[in-house]
Protein backbone atom coordinates (compact mmCIF):
# COMPACT_ATOMS: atom_id res chain seq x y z
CA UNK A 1 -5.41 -26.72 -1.55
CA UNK A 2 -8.56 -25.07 -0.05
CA UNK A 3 -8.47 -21.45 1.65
CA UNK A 4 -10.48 -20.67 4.31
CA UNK A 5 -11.51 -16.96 4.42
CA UNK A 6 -13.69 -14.76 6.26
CA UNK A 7 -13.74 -11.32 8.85
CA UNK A 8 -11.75 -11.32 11.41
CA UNK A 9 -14.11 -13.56 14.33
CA UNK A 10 -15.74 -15.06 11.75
CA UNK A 11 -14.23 -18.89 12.68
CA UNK A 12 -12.08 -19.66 9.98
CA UNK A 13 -9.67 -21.31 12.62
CA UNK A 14 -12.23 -23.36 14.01
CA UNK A 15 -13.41 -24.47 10.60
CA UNK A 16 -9.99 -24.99 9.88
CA UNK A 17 -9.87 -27.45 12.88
CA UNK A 18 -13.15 -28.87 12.01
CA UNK A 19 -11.80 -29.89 8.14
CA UNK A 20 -8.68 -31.22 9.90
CA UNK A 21 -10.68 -33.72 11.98
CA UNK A 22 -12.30 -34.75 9.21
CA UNK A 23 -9.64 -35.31 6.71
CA UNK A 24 -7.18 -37.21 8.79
CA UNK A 25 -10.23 -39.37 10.24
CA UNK A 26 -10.48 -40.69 6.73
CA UNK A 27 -6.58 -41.30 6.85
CA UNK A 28 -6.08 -37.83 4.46
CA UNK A 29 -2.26 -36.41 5.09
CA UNK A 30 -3.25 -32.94 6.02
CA UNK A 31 -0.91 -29.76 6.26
CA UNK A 32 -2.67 -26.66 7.69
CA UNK A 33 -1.17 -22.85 7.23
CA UNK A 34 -2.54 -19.70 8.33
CA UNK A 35 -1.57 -16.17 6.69
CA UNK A 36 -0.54 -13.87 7.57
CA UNK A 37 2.58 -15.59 8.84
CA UNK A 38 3.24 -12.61 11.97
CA UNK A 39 5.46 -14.86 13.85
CA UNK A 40 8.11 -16.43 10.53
CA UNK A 41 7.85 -13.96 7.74
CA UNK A 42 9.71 -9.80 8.40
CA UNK A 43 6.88 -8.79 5.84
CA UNK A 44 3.96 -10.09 7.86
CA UNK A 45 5.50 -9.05 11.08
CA UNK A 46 5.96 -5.48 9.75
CA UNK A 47 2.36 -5.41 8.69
CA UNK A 48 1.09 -7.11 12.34
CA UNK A 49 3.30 -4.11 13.92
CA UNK A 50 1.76 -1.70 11.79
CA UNK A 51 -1.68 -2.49 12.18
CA UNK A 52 -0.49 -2.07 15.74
CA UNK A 53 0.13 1.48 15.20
CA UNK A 54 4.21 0.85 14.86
CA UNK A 55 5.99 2.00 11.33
CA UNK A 56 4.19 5.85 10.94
CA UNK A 57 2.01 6.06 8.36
CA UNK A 58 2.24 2.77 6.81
CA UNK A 59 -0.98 0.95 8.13
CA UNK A 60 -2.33 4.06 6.22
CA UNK A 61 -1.35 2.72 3.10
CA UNK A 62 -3.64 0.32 1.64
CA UNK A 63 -1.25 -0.75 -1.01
CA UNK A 64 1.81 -0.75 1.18
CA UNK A 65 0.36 -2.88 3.73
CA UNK A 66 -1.05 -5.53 0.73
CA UNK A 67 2.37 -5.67 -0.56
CA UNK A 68 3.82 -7.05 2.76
CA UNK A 69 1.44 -9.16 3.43
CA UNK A 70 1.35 -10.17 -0.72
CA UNK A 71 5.31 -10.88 0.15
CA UNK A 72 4.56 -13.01 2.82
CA UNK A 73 2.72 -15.58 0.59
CA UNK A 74 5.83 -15.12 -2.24
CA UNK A 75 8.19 -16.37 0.46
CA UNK A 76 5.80 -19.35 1.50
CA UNK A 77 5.05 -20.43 -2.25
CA UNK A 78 8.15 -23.16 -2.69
CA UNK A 79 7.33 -24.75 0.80
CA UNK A 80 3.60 -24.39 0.33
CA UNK A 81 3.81 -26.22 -3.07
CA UNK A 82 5.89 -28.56 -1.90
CA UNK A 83 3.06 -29.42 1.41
CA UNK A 84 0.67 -29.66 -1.80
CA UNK A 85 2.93 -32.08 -3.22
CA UNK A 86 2.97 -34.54 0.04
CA UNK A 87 -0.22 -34.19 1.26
CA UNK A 88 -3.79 -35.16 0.45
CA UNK A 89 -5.37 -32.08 1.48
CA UNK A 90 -3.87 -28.25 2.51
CA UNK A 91 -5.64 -25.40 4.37
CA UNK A 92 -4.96 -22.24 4.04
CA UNK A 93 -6.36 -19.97 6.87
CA UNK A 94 -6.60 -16.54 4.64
CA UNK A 95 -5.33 -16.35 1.34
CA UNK A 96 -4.89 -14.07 -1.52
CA UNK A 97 -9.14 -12.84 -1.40
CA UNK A 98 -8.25 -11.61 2.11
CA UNK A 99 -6.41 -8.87 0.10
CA UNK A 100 -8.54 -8.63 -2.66
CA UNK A 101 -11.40 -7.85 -0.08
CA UNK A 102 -9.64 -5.73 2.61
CA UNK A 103 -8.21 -3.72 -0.27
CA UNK A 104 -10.93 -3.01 -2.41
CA UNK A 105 -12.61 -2.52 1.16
CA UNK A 106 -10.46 0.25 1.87
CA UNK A 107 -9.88 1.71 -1.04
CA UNK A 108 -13.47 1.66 -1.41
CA UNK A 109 -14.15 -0.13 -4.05
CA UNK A 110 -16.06 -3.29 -5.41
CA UNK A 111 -13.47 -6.46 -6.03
CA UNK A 112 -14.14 -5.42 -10.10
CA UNK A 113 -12.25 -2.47 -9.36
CA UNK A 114 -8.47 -1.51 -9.57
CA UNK A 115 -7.09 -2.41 -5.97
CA UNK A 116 -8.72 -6.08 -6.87
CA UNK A 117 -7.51 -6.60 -10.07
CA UNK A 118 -3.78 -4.78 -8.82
CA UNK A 119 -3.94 -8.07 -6.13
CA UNK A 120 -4.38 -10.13 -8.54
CA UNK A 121 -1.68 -8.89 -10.97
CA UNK A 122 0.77 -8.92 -8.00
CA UNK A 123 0.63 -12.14 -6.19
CA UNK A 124 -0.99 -14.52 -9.21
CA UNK A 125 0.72 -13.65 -12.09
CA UNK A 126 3.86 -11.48 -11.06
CA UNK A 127 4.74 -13.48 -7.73
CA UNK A 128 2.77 -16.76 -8.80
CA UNK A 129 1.48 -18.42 -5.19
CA UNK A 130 0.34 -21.63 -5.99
CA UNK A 131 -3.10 -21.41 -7.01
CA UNK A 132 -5.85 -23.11 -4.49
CA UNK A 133 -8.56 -25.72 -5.51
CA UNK A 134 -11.34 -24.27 -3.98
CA UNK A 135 -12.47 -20.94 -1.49
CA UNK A 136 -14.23 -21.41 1.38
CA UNK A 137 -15.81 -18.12 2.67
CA UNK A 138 -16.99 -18.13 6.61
CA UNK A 139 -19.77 -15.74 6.80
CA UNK A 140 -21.06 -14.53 10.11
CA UNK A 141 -22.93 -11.09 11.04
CA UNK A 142 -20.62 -8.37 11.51
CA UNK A 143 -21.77 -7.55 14.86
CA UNK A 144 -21.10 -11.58 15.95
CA UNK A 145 -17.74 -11.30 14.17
CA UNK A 146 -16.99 -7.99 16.34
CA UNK A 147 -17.88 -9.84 19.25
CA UNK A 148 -15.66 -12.58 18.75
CA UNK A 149 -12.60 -10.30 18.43
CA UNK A 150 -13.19 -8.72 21.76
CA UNK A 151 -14.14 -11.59 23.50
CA UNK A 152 -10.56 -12.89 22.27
CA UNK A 153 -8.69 -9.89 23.12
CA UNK A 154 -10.19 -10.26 26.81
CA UNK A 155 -9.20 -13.61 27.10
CA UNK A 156 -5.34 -12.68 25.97
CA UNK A 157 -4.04 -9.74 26.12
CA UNK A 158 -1.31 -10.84 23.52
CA UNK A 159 -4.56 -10.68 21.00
CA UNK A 160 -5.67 -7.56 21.17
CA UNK A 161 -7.94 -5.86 18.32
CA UNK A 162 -5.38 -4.61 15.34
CA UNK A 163 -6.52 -1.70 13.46
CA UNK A 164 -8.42 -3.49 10.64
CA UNK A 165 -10.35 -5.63 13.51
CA UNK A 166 -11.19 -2.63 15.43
CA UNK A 167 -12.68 -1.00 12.43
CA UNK A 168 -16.28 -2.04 12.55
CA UNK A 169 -17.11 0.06 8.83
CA UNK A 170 -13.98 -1.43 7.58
CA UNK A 171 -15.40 -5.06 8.64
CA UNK A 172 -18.57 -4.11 7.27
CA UNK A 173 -17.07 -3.40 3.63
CA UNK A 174 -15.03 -5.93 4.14
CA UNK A 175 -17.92 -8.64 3.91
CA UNK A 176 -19.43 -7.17 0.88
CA UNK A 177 -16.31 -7.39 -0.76
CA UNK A 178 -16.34 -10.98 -0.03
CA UNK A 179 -19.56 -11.61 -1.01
CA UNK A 180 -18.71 -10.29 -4.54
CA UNK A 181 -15.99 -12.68 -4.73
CA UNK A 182 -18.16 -15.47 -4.28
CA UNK A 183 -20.67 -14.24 -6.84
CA UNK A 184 -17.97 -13.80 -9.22
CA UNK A 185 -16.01 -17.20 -8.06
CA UNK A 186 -12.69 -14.84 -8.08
CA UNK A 187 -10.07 -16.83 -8.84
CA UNK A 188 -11.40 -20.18 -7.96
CA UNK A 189 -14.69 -21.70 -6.86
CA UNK A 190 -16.16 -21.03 -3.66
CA UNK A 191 -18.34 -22.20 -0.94
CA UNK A 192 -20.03 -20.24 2.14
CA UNK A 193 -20.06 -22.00 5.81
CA UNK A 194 -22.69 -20.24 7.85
CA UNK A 195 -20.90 -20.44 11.39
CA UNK A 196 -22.90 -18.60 13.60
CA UNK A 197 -22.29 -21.68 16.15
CA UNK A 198 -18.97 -21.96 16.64
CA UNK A 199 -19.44 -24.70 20.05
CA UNK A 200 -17.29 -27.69 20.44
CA UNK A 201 -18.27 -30.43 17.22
CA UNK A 202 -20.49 -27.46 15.87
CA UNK A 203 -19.30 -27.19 12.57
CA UNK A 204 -18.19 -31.46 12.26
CA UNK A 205 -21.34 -32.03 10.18
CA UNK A 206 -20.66 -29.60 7.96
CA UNK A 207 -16.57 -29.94 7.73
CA UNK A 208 -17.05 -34.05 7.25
CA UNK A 209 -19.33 -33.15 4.30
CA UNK A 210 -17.04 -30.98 2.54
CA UNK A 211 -14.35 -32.74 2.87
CA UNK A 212 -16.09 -36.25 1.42
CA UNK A 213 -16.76 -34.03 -1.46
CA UNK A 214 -13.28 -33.08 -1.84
CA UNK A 215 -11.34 -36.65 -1.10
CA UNK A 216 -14.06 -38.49 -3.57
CA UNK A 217 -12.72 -37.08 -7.13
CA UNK A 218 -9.03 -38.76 -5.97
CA UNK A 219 -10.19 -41.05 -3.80
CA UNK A 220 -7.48 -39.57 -1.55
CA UNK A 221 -6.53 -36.23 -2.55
CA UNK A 222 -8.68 -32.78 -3.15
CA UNK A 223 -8.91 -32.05 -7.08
C-alpha cells in the first residue's frame, strides 16, 4: 500500500492516476482510495461540513477535526486490508501524515511534537489502520498549490476552497510539516515527486519508474 500525500493542489490525484496507468499496464490489480472519504463516511462528512463553516466551533478544533477524519480511516481499515489482500498494488490519496502535518501545522508545532505523536497514538496503535509500504510526498510551491485550488473551485462550484485550502499560512506550515516527515521517514519510507507539471502524460515517466521499483521485489506485488 503506498499513500500519496501532499497540499491541497499539489497533484496527488493526478499522480494517483499516473501510478494507476502504470501498474495495470504491467497487468498489476490496482485498488485506488482517497481520504478523506466526504461522500461514504458521517465522520468525514462532518469534518468536509465543518471546514465549510457548518457545526460552530468545531473546524476550530484541531484535535476534534483529526479525530473525525482519524475515524474515517478506523471505519475503512477491514475493507482497506482486505483491497491489500486482493490486489497487487493500493493507493491511498492522503493518509494518516495528512494529519500528522495539518495538525502539528495548526497547532503549531514541528511533527516531533505532541499533536504528531497524539496522531500517531490514535490511529496506529489505538485504532490500528493498516500500515502502508511506502509515502509518497507531492511537493509543489505553495503559491502553485494555491493556484490550483482556485482554478478548481472556478471550474466547479461544488469544489470550492474549504477552510484549510483557503488558508495560505496554514498551507505554508503545512509543507514544512511534511518536509519533516520525510526527513524523519515518519512512519514509513518516503519519496518526493516534484509535480510542478501537472499536463496530460506529465508525470508517466516518473509514475512508470516508481512503480517498476515497487512490482520488482514480488515480481507482482509492492513489498
Amino acid at each position: 500500500m503506498v499513500a500519496v500525500e501532499g497540499l491541497d493542489g499539489a497533484g496527488k490525484a493526478t499522480l494517483v492516476a499516473a501510478l494507476t496507468r502504470a501498474a495495470t499496464a504491467r497487468g498489476a490489480a490496482v485498488s485506488t482510495w482517497t481520504f478523506p472519504r466526504y461522500a461514504d463516511d458521517v465522520h468525514a462528512a462532518l469534518a468536509g461540513e465543518a471546514l465549510h463553516g457548518a457545526h460552530g466551533d468545531l473546524r476550530a478544533s484541531a484535535h476534534a477535526m483529526a479525530v473525525l477524519f482519524a475515524l474515517d480511516r478506523r471505519d475503512a481499515a477491514e475493507p482497506l486490508r482486505a483491497a491489500v489482500a486482493m490486489h497487487d498494488l493500493v493507493l491511498v490519496d492522503r493518509y494518516v501524515a495528512s494529519n500528522a502535518a495539518y495538525g502539528a501545522a495548526r497547532a503549531g508545532e514541528d511533527v516531533d511534537g505532541p499533536f504528531a505523536s497524539w496522531v500517531r497514538a490514535t490511529e496506529v496503535e489505538r485504532f490500528a489502520v493498516p500500515a502502508p509500504d511506502h509515502h509518497v510526498l507531492v511537493r509543489v510551491p505553495g503559491a502553485l498549490a494555491a493556484e490550483r485550488v482556485r482554478t478548481r473551485a472556478a471550474a466547479d462550484p461544488d469544489r470550492a476552497a474549504d477552510g484549510y485550502e483557503a488558508d495560505a499560512d496554514l498551507q505554508a506550515r503545512c509543507a514544512d510539516a511534511y518536509d519533516q516527515l520525510v526527513d524523519r521517514a515518519w512512519w514509513a519510507p518516503w519519496s518526493v515527486v516534484t509535480a510542478d507539471d501537472t499536463g496530460p502524460g506529465a508525470l508517466d515517466p516518473t509514475a512508470a519508474a516508481m512503480v517498476d521499483a515497487w512490482l520488482a521485489p514480488r515480481g507482482s506485488s509492492v513489498p
